[in-house]
PDB file of N, CA and C in Angstrom:
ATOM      1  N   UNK A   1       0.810  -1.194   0.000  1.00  0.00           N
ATOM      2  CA  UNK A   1       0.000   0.000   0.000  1.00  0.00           C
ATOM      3  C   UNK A   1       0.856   1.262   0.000  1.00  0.00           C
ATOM      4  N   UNK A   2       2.220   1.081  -0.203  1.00  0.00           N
ATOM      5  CA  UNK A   2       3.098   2.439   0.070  1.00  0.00           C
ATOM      6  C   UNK A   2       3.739   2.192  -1.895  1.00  0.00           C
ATOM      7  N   UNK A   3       3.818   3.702  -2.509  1.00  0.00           N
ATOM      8  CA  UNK A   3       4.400   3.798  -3.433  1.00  0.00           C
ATOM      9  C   UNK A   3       5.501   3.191  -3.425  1.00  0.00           C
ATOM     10  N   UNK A   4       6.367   3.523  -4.823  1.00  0.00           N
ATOM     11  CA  UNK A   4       7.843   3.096  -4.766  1.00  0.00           C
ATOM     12  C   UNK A   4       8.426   4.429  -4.092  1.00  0.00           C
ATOM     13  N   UNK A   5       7.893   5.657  -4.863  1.00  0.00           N
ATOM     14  CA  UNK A   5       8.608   6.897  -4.193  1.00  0.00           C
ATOM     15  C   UNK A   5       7.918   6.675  -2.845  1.00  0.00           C
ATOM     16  N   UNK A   6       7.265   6.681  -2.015  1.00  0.00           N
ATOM     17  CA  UNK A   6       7.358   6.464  -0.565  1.00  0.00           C
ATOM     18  C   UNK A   6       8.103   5.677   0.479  1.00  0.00           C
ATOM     19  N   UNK A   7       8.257   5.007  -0.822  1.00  0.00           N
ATOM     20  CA  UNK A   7       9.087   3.748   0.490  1.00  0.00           C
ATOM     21  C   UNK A   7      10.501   3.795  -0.235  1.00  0.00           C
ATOM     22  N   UNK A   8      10.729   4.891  -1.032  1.00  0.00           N
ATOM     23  CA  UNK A   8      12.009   5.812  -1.255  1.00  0.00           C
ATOM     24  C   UNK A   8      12.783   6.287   0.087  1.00  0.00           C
ATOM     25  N   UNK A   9      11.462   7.271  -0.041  1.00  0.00           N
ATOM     26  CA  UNK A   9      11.521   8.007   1.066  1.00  0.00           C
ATOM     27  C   UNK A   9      12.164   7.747   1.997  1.00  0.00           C
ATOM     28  N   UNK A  10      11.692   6.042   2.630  1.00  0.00           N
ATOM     29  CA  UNK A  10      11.707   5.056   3.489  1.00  0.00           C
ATOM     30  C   UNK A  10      13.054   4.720   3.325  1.00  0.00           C
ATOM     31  N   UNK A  11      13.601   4.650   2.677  1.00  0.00           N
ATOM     32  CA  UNK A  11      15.328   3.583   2.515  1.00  0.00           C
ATOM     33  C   UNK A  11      14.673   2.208   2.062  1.00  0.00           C
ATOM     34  N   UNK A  12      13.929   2.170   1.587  1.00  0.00           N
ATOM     35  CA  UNK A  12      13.022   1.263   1.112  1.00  0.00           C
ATOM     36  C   UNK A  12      12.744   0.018   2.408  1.00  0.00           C
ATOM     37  N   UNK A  13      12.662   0.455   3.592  1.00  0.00           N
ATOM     38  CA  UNK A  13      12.397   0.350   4.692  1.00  0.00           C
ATOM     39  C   UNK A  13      11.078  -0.460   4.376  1.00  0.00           C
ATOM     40  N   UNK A  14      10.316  -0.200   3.532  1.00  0.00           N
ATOM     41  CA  UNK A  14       8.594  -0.868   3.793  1.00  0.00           C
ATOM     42  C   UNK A  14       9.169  -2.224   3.305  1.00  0.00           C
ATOM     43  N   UNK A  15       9.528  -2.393   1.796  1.00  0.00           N
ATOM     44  CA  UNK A  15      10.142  -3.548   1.413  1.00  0.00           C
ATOM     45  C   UNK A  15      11.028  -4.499   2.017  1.00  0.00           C
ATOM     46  N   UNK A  16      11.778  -3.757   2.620  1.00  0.00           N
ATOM     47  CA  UNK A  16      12.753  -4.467   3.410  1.00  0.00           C
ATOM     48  C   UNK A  16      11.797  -5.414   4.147  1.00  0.00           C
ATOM     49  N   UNK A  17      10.632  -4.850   5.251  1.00  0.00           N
ATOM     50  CA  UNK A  17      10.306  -5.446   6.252  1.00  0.00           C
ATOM     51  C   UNK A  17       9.008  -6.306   5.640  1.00  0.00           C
ATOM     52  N   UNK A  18       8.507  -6.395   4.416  1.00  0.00           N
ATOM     53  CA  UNK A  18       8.305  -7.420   4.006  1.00  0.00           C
ATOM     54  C   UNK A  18       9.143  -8.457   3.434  1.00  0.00           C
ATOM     55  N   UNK A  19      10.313  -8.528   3.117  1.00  0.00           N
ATOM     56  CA  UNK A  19      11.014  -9.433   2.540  1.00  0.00           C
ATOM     57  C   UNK A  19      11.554 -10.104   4.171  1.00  0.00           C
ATOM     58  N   UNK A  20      12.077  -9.224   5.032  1.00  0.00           N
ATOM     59  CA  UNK A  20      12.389 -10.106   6.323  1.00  0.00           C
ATOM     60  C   UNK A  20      10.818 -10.524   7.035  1.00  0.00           C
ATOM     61  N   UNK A  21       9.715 -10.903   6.859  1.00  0.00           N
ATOM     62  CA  UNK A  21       8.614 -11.255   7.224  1.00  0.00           C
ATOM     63  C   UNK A  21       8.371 -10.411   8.943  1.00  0.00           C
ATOM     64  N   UNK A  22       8.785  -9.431   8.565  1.00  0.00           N
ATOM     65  CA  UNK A  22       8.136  -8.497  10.179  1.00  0.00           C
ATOM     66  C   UNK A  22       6.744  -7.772   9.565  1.00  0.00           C
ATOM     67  N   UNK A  23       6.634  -7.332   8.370  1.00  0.00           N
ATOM     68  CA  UNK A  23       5.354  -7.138   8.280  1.00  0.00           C
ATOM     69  C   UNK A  23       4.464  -8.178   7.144  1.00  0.00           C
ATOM     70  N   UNK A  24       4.037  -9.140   7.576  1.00  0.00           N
ATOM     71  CA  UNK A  24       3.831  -9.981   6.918  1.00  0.00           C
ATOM     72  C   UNK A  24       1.800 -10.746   7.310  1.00  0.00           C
ATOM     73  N   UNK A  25       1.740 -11.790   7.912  1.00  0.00           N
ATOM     74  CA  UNK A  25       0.605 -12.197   8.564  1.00  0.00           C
ATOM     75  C   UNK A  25       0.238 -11.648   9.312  1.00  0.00           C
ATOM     76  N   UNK A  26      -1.273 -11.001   8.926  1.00  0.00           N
ATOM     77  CA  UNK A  26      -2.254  -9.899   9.979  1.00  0.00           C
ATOM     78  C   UNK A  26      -1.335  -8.727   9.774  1.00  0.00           C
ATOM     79  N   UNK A  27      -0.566  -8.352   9.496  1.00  0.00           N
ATOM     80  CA  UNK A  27       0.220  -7.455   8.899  1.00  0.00           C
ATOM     81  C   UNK A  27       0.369  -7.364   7.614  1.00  0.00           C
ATOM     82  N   UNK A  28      -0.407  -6.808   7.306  1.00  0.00           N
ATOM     83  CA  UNK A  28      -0.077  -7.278   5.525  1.00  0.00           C
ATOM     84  C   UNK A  28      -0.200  -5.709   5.034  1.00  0.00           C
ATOM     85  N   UNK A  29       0.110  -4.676   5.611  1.00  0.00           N
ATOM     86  CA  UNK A  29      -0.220  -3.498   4.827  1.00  0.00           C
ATOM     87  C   UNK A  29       1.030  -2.285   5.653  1.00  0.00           C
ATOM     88  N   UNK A  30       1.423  -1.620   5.263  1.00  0.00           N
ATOM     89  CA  UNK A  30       2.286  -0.847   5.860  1.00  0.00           C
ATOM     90  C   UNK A  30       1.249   0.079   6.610  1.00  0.00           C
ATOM     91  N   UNK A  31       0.163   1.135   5.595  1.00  0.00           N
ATOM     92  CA  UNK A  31      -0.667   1.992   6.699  1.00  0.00           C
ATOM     93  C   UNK A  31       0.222   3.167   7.556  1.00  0.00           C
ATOM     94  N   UNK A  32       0.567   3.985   6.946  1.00  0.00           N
ATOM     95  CA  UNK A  32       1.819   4.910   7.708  1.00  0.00           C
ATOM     96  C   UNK A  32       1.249   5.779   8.086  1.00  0.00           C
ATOM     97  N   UNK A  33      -0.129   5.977   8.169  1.00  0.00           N
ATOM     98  CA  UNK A  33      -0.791   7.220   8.869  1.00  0.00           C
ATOM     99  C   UNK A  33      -1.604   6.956   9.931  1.00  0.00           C
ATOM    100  N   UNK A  34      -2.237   5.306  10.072  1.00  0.00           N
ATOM    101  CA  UNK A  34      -2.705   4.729  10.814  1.00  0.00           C
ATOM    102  C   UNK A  34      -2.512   4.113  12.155  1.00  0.00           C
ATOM    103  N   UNK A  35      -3.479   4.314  13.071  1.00  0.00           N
ATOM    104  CA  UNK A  35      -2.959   3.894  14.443  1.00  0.00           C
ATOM    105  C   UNK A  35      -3.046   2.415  14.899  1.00  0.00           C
ATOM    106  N   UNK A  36      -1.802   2.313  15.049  1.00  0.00           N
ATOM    107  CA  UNK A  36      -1.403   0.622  15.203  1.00  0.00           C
ATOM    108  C   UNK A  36      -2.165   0.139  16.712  1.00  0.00           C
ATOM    109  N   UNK A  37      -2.445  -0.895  17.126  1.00  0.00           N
ATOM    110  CA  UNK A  37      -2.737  -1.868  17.734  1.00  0.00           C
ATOM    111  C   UNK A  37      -1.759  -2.103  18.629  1.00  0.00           C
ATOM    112  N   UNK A  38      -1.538  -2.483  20.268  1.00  0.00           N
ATOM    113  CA  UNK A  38      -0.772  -3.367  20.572  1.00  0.00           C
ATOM    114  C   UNK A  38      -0.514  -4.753  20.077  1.00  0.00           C
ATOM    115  N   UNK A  39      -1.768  -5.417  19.395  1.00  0.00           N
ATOM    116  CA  UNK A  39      -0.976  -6.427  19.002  1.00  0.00           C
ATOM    117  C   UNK A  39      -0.411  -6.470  17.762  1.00  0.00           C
ATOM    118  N   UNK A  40      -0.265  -5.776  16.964  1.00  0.00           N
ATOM    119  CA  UNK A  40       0.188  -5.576  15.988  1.00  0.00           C
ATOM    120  C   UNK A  40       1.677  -4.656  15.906  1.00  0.00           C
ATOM    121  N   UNK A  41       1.833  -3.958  17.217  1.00  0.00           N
ATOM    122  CA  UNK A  41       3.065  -3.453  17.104  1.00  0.00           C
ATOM    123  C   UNK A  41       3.865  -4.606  18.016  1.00  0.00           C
ATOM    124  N   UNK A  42       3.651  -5.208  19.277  1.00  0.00           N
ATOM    125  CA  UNK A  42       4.497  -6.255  19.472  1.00  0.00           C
ATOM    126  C   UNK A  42       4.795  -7.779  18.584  1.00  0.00           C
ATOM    127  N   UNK A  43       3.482  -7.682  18.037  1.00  0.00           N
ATOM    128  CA  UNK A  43       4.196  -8.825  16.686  1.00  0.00           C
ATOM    129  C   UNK A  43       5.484  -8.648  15.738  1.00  0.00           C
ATOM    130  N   UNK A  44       5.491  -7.130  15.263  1.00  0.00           N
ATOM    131  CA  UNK A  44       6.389  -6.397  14.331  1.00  0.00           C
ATOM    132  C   UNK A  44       8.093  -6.570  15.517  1.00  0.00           C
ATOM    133  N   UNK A  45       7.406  -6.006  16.653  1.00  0.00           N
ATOM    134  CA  UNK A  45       8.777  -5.644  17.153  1.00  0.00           C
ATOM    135  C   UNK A  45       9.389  -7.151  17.559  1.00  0.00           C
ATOM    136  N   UNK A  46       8.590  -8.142  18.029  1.00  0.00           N
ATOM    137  CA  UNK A  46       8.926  -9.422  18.584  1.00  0.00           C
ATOM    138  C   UNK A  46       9.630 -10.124  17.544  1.00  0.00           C
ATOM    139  N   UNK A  47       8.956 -10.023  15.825  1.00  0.00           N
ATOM    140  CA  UNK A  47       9.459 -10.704  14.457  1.00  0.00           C
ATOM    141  C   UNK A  47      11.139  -9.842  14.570  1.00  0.00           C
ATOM    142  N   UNK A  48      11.263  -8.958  14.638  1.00  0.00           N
ATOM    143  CA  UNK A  48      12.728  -8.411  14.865  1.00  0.00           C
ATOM    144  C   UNK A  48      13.262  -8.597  15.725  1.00  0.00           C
ATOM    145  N   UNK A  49      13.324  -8.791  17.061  1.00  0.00           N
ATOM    146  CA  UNK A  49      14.334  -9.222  18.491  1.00  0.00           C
ATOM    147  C   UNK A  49      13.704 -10.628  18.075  1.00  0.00           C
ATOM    148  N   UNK A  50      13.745 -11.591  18.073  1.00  0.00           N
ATOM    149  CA  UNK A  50      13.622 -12.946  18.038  1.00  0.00           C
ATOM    150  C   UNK A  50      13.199 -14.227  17.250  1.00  0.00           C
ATOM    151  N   UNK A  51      12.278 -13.251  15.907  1.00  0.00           N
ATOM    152  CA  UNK A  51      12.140 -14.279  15.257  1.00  0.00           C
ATOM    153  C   UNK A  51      11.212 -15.548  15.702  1.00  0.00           C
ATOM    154  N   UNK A  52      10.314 -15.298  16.652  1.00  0.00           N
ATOM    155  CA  UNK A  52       9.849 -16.244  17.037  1.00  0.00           C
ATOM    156  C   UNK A  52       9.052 -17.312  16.231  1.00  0.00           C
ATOM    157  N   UNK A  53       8.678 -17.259  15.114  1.00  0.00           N
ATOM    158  CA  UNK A  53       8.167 -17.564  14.378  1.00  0.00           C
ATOM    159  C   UNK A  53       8.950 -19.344  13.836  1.00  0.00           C
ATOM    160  N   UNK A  54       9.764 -19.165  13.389  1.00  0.00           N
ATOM    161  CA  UNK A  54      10.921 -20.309  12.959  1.00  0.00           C
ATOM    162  C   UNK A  54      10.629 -20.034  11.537  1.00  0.00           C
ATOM    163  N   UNK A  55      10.008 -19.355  10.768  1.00  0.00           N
ATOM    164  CA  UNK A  55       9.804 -19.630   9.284  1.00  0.00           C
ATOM    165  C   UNK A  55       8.316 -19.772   9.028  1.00  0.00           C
ATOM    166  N   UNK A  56       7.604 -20.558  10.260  1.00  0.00           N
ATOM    167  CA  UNK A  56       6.592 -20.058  10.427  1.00  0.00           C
ATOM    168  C   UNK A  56       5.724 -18.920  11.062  1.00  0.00           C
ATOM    169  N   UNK A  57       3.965 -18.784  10.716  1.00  0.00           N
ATOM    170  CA  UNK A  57       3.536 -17.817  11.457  1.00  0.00           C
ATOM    171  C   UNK A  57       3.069 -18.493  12.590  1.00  0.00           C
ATOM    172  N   UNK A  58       2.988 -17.346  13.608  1.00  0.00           N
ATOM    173  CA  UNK A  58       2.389 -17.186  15.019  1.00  0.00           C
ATOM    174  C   UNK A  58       1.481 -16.459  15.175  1.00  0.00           C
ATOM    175  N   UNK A  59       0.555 -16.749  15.996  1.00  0.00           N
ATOM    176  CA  UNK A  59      -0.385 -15.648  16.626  1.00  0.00           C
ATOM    177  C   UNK A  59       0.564 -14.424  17.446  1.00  0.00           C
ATOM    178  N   UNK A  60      -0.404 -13.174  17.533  1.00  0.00           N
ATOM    179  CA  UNK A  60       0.430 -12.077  18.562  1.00  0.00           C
ATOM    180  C   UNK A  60       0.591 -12.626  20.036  1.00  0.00           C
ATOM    181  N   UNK A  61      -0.668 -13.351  20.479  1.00  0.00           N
ATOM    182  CA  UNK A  61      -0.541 -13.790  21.323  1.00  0.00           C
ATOM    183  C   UNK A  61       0.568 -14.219  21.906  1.00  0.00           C
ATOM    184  N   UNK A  62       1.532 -15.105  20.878  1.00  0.00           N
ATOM    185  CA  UNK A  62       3.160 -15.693  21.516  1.00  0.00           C
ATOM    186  C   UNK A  62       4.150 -14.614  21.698  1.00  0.00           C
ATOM    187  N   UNK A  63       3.835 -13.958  20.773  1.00  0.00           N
ATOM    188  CA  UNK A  63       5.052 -13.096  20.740  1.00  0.00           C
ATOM    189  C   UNK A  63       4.381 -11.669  21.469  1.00  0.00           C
ATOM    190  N   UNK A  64       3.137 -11.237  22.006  1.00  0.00           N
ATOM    191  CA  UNK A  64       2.611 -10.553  23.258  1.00  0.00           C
ATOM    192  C   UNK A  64       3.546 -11.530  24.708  1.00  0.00           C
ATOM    193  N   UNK A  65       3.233 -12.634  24.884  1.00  0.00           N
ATOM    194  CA  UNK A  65       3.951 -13.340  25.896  1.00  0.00           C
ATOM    195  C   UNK A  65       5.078 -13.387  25.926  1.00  0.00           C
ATOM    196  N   UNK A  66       5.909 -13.588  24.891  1.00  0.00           N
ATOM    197  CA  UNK A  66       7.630 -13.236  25.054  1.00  0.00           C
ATOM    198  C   UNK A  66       7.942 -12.053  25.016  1.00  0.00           C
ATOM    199  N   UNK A  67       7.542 -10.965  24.799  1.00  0.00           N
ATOM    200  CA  UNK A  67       7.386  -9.671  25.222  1.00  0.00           C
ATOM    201  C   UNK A  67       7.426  -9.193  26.843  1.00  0.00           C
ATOM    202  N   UNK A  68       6.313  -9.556  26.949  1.00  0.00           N
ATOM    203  CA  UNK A  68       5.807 -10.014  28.602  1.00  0.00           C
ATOM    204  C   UNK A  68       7.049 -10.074  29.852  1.00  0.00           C
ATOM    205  N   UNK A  69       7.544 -11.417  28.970  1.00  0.00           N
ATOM    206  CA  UNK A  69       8.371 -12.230  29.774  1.00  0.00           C
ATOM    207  C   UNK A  69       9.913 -11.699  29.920  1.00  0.00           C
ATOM    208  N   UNK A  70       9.546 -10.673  29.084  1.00  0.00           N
ATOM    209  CA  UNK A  70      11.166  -9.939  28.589  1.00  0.00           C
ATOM    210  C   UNK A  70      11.138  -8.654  29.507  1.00  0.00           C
ATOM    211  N   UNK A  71      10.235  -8.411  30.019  1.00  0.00           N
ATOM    212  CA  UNK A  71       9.944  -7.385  30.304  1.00  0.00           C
ATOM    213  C   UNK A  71      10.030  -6.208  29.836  1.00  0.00           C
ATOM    214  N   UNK A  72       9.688  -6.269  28.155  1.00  0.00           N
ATOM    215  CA  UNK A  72       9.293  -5.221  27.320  1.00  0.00           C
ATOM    216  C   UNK A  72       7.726  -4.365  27.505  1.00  0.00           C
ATOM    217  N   UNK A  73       6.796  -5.063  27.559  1.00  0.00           N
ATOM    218  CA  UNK A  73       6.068  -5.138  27.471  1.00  0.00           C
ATOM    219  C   UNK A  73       5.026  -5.266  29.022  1.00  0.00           C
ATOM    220  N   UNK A  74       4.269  -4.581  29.905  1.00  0.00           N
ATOM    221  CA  UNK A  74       3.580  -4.454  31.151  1.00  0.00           C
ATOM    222  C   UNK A  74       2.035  -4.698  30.992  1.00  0.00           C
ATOM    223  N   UNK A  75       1.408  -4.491  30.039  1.00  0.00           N
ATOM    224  CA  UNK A  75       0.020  -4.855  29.681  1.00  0.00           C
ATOM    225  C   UNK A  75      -0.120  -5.553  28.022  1.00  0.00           C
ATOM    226  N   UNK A  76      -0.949  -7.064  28.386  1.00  0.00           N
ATOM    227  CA  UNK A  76      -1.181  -7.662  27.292  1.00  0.00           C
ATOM    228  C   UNK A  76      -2.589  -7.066  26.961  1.00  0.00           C
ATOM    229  N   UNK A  77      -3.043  -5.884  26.509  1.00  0.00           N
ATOM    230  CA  UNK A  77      -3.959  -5.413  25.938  1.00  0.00           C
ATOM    231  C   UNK A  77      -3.625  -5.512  24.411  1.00  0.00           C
ATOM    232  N   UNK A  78      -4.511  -6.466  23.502  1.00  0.00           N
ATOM    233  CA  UNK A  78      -4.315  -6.548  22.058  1.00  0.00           C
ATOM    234  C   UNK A  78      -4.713  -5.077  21.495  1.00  0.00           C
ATOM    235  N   UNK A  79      -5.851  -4.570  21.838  1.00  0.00           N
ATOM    236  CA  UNK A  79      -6.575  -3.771  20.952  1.00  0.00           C
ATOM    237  C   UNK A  79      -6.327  -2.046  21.785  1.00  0.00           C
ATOM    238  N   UNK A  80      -5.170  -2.240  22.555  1.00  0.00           N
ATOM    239  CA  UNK A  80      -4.714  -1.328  23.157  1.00  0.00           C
ATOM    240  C   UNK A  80      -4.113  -0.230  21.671  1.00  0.00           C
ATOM    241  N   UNK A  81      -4.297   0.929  22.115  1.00  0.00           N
ATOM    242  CA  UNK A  81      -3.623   1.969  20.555  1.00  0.00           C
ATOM    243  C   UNK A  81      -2.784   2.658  21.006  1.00  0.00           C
ATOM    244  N   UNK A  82      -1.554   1.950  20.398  1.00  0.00           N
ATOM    245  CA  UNK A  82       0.326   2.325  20.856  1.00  0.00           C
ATOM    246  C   UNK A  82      -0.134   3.930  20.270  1.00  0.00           C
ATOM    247  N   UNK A  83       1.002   4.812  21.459  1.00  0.00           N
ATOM    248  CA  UNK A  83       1.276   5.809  21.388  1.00  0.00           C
ATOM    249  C   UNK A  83       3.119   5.947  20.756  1.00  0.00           C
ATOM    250  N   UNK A  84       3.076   7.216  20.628  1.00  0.00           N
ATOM    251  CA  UNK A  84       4.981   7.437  20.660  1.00  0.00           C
ATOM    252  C   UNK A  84       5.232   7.257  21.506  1.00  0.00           C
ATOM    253  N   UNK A  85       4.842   7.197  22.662  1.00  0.00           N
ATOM    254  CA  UNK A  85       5.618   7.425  23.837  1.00  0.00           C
ATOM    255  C   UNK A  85       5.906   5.760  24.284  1.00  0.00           C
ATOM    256  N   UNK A  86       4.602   5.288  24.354  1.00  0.00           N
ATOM    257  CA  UNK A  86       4.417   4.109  24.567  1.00  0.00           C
ATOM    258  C   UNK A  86       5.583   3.208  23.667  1.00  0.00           C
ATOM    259  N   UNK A  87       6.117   3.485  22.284  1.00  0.00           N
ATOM    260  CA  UNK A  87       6.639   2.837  21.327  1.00  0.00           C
ATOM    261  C   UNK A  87       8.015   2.910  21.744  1.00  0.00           C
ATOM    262  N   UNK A  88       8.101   4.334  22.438  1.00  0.00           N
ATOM    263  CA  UNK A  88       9.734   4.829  22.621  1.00  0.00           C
ATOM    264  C   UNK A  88      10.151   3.598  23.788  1.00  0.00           C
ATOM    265  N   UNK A  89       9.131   3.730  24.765  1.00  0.00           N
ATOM    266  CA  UNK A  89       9.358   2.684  26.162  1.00  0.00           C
ATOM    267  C   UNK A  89       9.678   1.529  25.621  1.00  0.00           C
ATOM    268  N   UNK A  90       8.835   0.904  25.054  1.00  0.00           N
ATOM    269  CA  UNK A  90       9.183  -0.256  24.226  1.00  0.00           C
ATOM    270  C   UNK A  90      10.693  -0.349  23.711  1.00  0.00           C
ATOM    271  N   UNK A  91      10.866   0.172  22.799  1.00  0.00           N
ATOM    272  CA  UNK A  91      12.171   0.328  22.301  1.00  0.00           C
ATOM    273  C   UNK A  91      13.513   0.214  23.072  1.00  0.00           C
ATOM    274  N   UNK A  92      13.157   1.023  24.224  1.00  0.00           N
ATOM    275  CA  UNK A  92      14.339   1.416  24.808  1.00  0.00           C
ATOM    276  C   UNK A  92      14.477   0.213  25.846  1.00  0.00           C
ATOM    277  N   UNK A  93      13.120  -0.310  26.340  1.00  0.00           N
ATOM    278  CA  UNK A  93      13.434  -1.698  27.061  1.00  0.00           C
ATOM    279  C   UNK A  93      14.166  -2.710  25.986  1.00  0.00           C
ATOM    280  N   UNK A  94      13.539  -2.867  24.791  1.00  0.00           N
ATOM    281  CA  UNK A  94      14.016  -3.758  24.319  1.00  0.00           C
ATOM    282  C   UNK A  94      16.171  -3.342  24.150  1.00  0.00           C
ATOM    283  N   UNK A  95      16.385  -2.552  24.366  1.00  0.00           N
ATOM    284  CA  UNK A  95      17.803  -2.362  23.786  1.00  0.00           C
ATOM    285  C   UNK A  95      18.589  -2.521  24.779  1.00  0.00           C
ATOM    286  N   UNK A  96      17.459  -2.378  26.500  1.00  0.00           N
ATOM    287  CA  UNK A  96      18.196  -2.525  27.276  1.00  0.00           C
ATOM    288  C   UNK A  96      18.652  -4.224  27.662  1.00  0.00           C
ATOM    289  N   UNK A  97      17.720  -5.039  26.956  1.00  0.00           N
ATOM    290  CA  UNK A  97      17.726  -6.463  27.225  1.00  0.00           C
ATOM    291  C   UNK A  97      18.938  -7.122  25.962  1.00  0.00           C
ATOM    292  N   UNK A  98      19.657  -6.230  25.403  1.00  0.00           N
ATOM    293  CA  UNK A  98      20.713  -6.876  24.189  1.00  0.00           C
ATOM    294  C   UNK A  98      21.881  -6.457  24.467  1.00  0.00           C
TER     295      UNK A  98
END
């Protein structure tokens, strides 16, 4: 759903993250103006720190729980609507766990 000149823009960033399958199942659309989901942003971020998947797909559910367990993540609300701020926390836990 993103042009070629957009995902120019991008460093071709949209492509990329379909070819590494982070935006892929139940993810199937980039949507760059749209407000993401908790479960849809810990699926994205979980497919990048871990791969949980093996090649296959997963529900958010698994990768909401290894989140969890990482202590990235403090509320398994799916239909929760990530903020920046909320995304930054995320982030910065996750960098602190590598």
């Amino acid at each position: 759903d993103v042009s070629p000149e957009l995902d120019a823009q991008y460093n071709n960033g949209v492509t990329l993250a379909y070819q590494l399958w982070i935006m892929w199942i139940w993810i199937d659309k980039f949507r760059p103006n749209d407000i993401v989901t908790r479960a849809e942003f810990v699926t994205a971020l979980s497919r990048m720190l871990y791969w949980l998947a093996d090649g296959q797909w997963v529900y958010y559910e698994t990768h909401m729980q290894k989140l969890l367990d990482e202590k990235i993540i403090t509320v398994a609300d799916p239909n929760m609507k990530e903020l920046r701020g909320y995304v930054m926390i995320m982030l910065m836990r996750s960098a602190e766990n590598k």
